[in-house]
Protein backbone atom coordinates (compact mmCIF):
# COMPACT_ATOMS: atom_id res chain seq x y z
CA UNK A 1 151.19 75.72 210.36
CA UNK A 2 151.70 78.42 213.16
CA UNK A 3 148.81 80.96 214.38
CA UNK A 4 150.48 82.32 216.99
CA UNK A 5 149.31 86.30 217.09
CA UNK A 6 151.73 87.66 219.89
CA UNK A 7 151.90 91.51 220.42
CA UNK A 8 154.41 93.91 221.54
CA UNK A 9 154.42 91.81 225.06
CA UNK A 10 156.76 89.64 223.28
CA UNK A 11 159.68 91.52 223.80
CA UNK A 12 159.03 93.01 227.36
CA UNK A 13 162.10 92.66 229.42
CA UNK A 14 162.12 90.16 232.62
CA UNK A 15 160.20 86.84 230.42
CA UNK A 16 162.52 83.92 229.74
CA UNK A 17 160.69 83.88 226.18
CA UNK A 18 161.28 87.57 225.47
CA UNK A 19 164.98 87.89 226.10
CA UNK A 20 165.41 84.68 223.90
CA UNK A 21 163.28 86.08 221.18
CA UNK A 22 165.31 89.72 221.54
CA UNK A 23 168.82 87.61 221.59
CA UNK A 24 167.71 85.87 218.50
CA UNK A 25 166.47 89.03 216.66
CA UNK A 26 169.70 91.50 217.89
CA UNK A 27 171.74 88.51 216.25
CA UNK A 28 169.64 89.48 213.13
CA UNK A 29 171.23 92.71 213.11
CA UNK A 30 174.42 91.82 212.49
CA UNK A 31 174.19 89.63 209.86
CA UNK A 32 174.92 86.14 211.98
CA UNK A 33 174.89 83.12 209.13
CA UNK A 34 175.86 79.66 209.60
CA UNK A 35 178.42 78.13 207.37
CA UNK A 36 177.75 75.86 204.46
CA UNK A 37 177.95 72.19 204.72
CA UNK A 38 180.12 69.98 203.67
CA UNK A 39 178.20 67.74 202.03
CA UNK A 40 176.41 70.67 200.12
CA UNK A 41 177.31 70.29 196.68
CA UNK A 42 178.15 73.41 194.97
CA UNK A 43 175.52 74.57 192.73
CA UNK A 44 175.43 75.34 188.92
CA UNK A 45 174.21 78.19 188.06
CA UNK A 46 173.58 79.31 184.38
CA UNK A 47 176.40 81.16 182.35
CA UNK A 48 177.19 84.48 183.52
CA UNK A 49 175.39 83.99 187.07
CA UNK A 50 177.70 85.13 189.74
CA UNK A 51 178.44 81.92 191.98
CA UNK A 52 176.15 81.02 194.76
CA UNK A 53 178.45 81.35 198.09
CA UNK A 54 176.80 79.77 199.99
CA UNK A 55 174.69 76.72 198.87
CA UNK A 56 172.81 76.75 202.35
CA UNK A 57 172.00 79.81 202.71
CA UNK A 58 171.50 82.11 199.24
CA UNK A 59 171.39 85.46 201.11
CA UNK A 60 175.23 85.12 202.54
CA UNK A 61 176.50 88.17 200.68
CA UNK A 62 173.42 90.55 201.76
CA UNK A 63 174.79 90.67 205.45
CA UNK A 64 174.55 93.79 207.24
CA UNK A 65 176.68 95.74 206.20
CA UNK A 66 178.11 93.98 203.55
CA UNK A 67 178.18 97.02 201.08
CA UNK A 68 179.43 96.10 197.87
CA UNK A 69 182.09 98.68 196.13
CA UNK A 70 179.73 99.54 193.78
CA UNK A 71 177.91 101.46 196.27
CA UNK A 72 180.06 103.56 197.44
CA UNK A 73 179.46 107.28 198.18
CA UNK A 74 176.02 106.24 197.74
CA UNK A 75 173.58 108.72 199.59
CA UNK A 76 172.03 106.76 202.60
CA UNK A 77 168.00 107.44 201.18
CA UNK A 78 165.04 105.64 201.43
CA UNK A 79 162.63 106.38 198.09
CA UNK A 80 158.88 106.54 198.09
CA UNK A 81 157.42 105.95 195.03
CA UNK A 82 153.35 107.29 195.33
CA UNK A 83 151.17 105.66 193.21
CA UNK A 84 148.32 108.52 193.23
CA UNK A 85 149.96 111.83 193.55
CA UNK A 86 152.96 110.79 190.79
CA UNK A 87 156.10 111.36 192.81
CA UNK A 88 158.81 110.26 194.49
CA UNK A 89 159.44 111.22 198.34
CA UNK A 90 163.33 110.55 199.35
CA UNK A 91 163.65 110.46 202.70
CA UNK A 92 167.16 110.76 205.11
CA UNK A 93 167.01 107.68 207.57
CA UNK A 94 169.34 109.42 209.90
CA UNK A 95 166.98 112.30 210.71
CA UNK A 96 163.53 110.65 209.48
CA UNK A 97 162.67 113.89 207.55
CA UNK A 98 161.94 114.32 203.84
CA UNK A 99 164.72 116.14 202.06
CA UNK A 100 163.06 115.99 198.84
CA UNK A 101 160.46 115.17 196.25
CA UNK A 102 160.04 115.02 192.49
CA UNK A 103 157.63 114.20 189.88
CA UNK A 104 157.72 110.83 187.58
CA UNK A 105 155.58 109.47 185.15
CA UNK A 106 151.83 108.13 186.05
CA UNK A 107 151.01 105.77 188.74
CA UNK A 108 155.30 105.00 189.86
CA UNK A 109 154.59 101.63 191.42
CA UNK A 110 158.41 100.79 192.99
CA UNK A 111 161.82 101.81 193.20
CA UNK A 112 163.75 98.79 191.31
CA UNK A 113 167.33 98.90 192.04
CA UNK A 114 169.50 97.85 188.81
CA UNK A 115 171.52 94.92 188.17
CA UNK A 116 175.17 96.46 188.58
CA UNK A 117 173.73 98.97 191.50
CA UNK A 118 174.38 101.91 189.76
CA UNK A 119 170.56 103.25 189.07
CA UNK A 120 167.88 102.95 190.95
CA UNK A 121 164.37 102.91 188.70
CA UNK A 122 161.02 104.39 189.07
CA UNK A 123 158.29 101.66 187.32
CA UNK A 124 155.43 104.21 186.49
CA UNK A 125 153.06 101.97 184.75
CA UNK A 126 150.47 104.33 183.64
CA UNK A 127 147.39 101.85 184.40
CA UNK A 128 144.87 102.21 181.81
CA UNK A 129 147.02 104.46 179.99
CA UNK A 130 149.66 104.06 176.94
CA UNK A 131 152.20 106.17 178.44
CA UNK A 132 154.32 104.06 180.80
CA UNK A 133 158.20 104.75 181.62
CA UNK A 134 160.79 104.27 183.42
CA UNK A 135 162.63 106.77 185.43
CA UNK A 136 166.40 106.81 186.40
CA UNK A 137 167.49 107.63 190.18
CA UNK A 138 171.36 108.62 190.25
CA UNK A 139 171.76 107.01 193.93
CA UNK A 140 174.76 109.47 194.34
CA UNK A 141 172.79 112.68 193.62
CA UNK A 142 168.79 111.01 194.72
CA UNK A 143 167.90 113.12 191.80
CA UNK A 144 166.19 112.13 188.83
CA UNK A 145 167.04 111.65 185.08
CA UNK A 146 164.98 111.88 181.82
CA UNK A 147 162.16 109.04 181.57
CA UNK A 148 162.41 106.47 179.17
CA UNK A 149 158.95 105.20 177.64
CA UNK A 150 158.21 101.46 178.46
CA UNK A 151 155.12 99.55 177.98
CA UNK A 152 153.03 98.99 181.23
CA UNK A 153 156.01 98.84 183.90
CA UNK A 154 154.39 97.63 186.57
CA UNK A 155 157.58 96.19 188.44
CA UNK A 156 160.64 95.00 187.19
CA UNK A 157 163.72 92.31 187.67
CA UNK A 158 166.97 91.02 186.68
CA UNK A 159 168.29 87.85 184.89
CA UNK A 160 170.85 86.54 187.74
CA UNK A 161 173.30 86.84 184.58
CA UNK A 162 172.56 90.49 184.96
CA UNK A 163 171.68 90.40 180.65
CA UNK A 164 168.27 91.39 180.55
CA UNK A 165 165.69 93.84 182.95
CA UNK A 166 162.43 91.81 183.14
CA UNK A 167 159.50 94.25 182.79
CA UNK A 168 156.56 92.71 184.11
CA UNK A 169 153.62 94.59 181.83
CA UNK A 170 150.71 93.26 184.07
CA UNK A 171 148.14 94.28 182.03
CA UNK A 172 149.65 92.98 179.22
CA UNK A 173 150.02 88.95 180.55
CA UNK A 174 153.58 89.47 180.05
CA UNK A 175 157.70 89.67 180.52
CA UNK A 176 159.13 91.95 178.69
CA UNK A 177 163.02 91.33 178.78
CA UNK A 178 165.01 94.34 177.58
CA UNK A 179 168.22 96.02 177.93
CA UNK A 180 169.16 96.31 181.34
CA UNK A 181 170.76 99.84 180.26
CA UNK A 182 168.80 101.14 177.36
CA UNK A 183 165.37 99.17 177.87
CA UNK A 184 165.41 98.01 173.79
CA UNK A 185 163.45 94.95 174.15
CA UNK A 186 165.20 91.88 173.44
CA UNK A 187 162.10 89.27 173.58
CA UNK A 188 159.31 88.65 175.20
CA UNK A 189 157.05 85.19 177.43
CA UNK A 190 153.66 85.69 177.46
CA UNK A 191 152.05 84.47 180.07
CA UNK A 192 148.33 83.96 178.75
CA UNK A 193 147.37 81.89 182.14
CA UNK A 194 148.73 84.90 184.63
CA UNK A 195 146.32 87.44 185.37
CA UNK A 196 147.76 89.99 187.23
CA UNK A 197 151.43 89.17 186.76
CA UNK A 198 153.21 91.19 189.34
CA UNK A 199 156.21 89.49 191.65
CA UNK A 200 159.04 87.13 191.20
CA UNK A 201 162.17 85.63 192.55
CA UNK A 202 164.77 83.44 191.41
CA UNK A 203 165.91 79.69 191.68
CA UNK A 204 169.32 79.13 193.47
CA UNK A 205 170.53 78.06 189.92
CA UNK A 206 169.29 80.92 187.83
CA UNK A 207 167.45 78.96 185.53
CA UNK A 208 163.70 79.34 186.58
CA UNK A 209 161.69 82.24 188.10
CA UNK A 210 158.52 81.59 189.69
CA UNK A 211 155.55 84.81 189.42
CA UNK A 212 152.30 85.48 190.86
CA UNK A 213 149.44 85.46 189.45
CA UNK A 214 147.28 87.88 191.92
CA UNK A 215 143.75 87.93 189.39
CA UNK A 216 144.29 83.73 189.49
CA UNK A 217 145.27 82.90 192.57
CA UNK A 218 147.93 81.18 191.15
CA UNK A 219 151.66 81.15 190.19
CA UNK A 220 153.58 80.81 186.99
CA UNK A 221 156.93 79.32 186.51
CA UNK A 222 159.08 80.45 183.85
CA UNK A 223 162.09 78.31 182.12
CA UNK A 224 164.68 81.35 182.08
CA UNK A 225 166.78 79.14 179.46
CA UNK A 226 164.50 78.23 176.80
CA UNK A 227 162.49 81.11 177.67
CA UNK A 228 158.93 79.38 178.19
CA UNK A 229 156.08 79.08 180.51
CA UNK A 230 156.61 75.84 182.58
CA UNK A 231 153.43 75.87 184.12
CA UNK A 232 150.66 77.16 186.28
CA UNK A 233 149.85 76.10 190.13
CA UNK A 234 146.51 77.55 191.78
CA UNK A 235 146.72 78.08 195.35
CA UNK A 236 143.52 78.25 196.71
CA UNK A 237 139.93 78.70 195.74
CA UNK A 238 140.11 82.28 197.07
CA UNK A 239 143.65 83.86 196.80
CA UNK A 240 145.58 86.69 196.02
CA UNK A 241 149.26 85.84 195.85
CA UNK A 242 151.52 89.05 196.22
CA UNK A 243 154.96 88.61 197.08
CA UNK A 244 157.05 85.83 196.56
CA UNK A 245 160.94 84.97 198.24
CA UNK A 246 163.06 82.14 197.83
CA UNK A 247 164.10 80.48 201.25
CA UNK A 248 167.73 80.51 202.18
CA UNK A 249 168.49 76.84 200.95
CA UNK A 250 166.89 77.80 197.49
CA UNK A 251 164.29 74.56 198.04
CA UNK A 252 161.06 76.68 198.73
CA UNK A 253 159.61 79.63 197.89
CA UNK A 254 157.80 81.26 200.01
CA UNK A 255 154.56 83.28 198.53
CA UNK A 256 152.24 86.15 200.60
CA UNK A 257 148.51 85.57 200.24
CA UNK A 258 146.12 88.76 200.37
CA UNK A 259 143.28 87.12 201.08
CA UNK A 260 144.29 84.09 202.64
CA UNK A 261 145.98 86.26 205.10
CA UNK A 262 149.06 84.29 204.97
CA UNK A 263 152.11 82.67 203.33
CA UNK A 264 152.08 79.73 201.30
CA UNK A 265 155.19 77.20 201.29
CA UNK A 266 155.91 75.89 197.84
CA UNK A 267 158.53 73.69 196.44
CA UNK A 268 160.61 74.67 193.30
CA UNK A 269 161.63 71.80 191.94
CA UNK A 270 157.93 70.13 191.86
CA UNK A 271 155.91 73.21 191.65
CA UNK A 272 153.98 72.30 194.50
CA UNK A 273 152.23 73.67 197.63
CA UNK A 274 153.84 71.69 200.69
CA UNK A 275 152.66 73.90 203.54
CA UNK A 276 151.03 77.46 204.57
CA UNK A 277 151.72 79.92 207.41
CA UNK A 278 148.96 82.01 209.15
CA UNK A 279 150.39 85.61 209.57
CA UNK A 280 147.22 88.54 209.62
CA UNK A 281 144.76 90.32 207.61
CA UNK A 282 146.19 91.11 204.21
CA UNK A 283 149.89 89.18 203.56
CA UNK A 284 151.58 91.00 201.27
CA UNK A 285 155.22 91.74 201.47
CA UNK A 286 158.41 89.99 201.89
CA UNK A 287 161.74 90.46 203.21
CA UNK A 288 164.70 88.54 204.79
CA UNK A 289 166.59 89.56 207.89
CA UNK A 290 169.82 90.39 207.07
CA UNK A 291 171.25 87.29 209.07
CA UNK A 292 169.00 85.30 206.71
CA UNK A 293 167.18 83.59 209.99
CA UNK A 294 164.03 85.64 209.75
CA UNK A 295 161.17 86.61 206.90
CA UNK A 296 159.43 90.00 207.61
CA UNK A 297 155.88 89.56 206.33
CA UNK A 298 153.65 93.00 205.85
CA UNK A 299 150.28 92.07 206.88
CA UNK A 300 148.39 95.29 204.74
CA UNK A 301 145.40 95.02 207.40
CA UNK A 302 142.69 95.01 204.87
CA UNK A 303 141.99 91.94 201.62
CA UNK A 304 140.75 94.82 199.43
CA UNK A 305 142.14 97.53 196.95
CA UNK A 306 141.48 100.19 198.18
CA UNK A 307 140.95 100.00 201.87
CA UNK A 308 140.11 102.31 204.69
CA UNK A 309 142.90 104.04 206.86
CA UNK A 310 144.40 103.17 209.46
CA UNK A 311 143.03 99.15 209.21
CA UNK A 312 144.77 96.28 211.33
CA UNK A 313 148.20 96.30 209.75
CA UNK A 314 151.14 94.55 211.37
CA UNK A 315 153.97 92.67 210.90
CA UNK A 316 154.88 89.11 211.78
CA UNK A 317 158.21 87.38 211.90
CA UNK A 318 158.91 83.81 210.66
CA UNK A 319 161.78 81.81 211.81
CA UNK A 320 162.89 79.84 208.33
CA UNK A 321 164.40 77.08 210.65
CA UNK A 322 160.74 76.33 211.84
CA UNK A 323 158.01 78.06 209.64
CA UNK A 324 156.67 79.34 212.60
CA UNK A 325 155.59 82.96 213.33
CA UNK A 326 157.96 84.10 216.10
CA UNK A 327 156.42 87.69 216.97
CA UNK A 328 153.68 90.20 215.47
CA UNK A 329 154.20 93.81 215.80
CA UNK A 330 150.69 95.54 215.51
CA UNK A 331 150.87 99.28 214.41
CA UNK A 332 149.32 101.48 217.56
CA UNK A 333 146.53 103.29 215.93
CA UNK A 334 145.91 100.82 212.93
CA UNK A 335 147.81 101.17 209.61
CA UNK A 336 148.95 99.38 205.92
CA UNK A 337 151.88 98.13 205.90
CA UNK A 338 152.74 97.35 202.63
CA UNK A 339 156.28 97.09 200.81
CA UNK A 340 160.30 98.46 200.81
CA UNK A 341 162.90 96.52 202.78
CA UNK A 342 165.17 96.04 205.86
CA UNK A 343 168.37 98.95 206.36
CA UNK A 344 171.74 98.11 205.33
CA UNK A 345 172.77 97.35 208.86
CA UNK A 346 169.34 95.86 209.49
CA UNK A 347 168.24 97.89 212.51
CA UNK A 348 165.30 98.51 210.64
CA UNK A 349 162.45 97.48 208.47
CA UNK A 350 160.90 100.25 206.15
CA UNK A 351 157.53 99.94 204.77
CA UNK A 352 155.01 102.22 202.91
CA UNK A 353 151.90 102.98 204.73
CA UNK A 354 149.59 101.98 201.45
CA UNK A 355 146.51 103.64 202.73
CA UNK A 356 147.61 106.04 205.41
CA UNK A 357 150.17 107.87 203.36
CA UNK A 358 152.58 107.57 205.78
CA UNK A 359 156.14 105.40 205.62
CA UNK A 360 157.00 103.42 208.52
CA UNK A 361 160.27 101.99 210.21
CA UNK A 362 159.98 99.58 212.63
CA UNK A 363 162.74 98.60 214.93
CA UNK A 364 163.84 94.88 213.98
CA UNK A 365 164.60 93.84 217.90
CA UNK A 366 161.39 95.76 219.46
CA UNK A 367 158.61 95.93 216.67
CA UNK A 368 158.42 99.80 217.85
CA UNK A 369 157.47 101.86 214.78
CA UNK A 370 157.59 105.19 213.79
CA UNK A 371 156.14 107.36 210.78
CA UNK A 372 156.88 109.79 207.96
CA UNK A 373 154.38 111.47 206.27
CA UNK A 374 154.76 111.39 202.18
CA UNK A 375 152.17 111.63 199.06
CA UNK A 376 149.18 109.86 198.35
CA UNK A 377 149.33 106.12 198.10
CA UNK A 378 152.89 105.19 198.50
CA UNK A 379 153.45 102.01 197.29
CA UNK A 380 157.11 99.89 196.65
CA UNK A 381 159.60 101.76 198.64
CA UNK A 382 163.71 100.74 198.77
CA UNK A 383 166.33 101.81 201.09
CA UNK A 384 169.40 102.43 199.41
CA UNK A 385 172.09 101.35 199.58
CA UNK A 386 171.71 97.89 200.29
CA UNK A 387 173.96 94.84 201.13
CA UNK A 388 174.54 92.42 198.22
CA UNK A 389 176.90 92.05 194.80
CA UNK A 390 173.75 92.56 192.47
CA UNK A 391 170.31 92.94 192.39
CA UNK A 392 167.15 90.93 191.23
CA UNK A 393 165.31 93.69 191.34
CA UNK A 394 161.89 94.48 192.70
CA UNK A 395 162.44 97.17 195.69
CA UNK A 396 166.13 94.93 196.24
CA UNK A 397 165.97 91.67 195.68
CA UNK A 398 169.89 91.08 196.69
CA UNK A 399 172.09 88.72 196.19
C-alpha cells in the first residue's frame, strides 16, 4: 500500500518528478490506451452484452472524445442534483455559469445516464418518505419531463445487456430491476445481508455485479444470470464502503472506504480483499481517466454524514499499473469533494462540493480547482455527454 500525501508541489515546473508526473497525466487527456494482447483471450460476455474491445483494458471505448452517435447534438451540461433544496442545477462547462435550475421530486440523489444515452435520470429517493420517482432529463433540451413514481430510488444501473434499469431501493435491502424505458418492474434480489445498498459496477463478462454495503461494511455480489445473492465479504471492523469501479483488466474491483479513508483492492472472481490503498479523510468517489491509466478518488474530508464546511477534501490519483497514489490535490480553503465524473475530453474532473454547496472542476494535469455555487447539498453530479457506447449507470458508468 501507498501513503504518499503530495500537494500541489507535485506538478511545479523545473522537478524531474513533476514534468514526468504532468507528461503522464496530459497523456490522460487524450485518451492514450495500450493495445490488447495477444494472448488475451476474448471474453464471453452474456447474451445481448455488447462485446468487450478490449480484454485488457474495459474502458477502451470511453476515450476522450470518443462520442458515440447517439449523443449527438447533445447540449455540453454538467447536472447537479441537490439532495436538500430538491433541484437540479445545469451548469455550461464552457462559461462555468448556471444557465438553469428546476425542481424534482424529494431528496434527487444522482443524475443516472440511461442505457441507450438518450435520457439522463434524476433518482429522488424520498428518504423516509413513500413518494420516490424518477425524473427524465432530455439531454438535447437539459429540461425536464414528467416524474415517474418509483420505490426508494436511491441510485440506479444498467444490465450490460441494456434489458433492465437496476433501482437500488436502499432502504428497502434491495434491486429492483425494471424497464429500462417505462420503469414496470420486472423482478426483484433482495439483499437481506446489505445494509445500505448503494453502488455497483460490473464484471468484464456481464454476469456478476458486486454492491456496497455502506451500514455493513461489507459488499454483496450478485449472480446477474440466475438472479441471486452470491455472497457477502466484510471489509473491515470499521468501514463504510461507497464507491466501487472495476479495474481496466476486469480482475479487481476497486472499492472507496469512508472511514477507512481509503480504497480497498478486491478480486472478482474469489470475492476477496487482496490489498488496500491509503488516499485521505473520507474516500468516497470513483472515476477513471479517460486514457484508463489513472483512478480519481474524492477524498469527502470528513467520515461523517453530515459534516462541517469547508473540511480537508482532496483528491488523489492512483496509477492502476502500480496501486500507488501518484498526486493529491488539496482544495485551498478546505472543501467535500464528493461525486460526478471526468469531461468528455478529460481536461477535467467535476465533483459536487457535498457540504459547501459548491461544484468543483479540477484541472486533470494541475489539480487547480475552481467553483460554482449551486443548491443545498449537491450530491451525484454527471457531465454530459460522455465518451462510451452505453451506460451502466450511476452518474456514467461507460462502457
Amino acid at each position: 500500500m501507498n501513503r504518499n500525501h503530495s500537494n500541489m508541489q507535485t506538478h511545479r515546473p523545473g522537478g524531474r518528478a513533476a514534468g514526468t508526473l504532468c507528461r503522464a497525466l496530459l497523456l490522460g487527456l487524450w485518451g492514450w490506451t495500450a493495445g490488447a494482447g495477444a494472448a488475451t483471450p476474448a471474453i464471453d460476455t452474456v447474451p445481448g452484452m455488447p462485446p468487450v474491445v478490449n480484454p485488457d483494458n474495459v474502458y477502451s471505448q470511453t476515450a476522450a472524445g470518443d462520442l458515440s452517435p447517439a449523443v449527438a447534438g447533445a447540449l455540453a451540461r454538467v447536472y447537479v442534483p441537490d439532495v436538500s433544496s430538491n433541484d437540479v442545477y445545469v451548469i455550461n462547462p464552457a462559461t462555468l455559469k448556471v444557465v438553469d435550475h428546476f425542481k424534482v421530486g424529494f431528496n434527487p440523489q444522482h443524475i443516472v445516464p440511461s442505457w441507450d444515452l438518450k435520457t439522463l435520470w434524476v433518482t429522488n429517493n424520498a428518504e423516509n418518505r413513500s413518494d420516490g420517482s424518477l425524473t427524465p432529463i432530455n439531454p438535447w433540451t437539459a429540461k425536464p419531463g414528467r416524474a415517474i413514481p418509483v420505490d426508494d430510488p436511491y441510485n440506479m444501473y444498467f444490465t450490460p445487456d441494456g434489458r433492465s434499469a437496476v433501482v437500488v431501493a436502499e432502504a428497502r435491502k434491495r434491486l429492483d430491476f425494471r424497464n429500462p424505458h417505462t420503469m414496470a418492474l420486472q423482478y426483484s434480489i433482495p439483499t437481506p445481508g446489505c445494509s445500505g445498498i448503494d453502488h455497483g459496477d460490473f464484471s468484464i463478462d456481464g454476469r456478476y455485479a458486486i454492491f456496497t454495503c455502506e451500514f455493513d461494511g461489507s459488499l454483496a455480489k450478485i449472480d446477474l444470470v440466475h438472479h441471486k445473492v452470491l455472497g457477502y465479504l466484510r471489509l473491515a471492523r470499521h468501514s463504510r464502503p461507497q464507491d466501487i469501479r472495476i479495474a481496466p483488466d476486469g480482475k479487481v474491483f476497486y472499492v472507496a472506504d469512508l472511514v477507512a479513508n481509503g480504497v480497498f483492492i478486491v478480486d472478482g472472481r474469489t470475492f476477496r480483499k487482496v490489498g488496500f490503498i491509503h488516499t485521505g479523510i473520507g474516500a468516497h468517489g470513483l472515476y477513471p481517466s479517460r486514457n484508463a491509466k489513472y483512478l480519481y478518488v474524492s477524498n469527502r474530508g470528513s467520515n461523517t454524514i453530515p459534516a462541517p464546511a469547508h473540511g480537508p477534501g482532496s483528491i488523489s490519483v492512483i496509477d492502476f499499473a502500480t496501486n500507488k497514489v501518484v498526486a493529491n490535490w488539496p482544495i485551498p480553503g478546505g472543501g467535500s469533494p464528493d461525486m460526478g465524473n471526468v469531461s468528455a475530453d478529460g481536461r477535467y474532473l467535476w465533483l459536487s462540493g457535498r457540504f459547501d454547496n459548491v461544484v468543483y472542476r479540477f484541472n486533470t494535469a494541475t489539480g487547480h480547482v475552481r467553483s460554482v455555487a449551486v443548491g443545498r447539498e449537491p450530491h451525484g453530479l454527471t457531465v454530459w455527454p460522455q465518451p462510451g457506447r452505453y451506460s451502466l449507470g450511476h452518474t456514467g458508468n461507460m462502457r
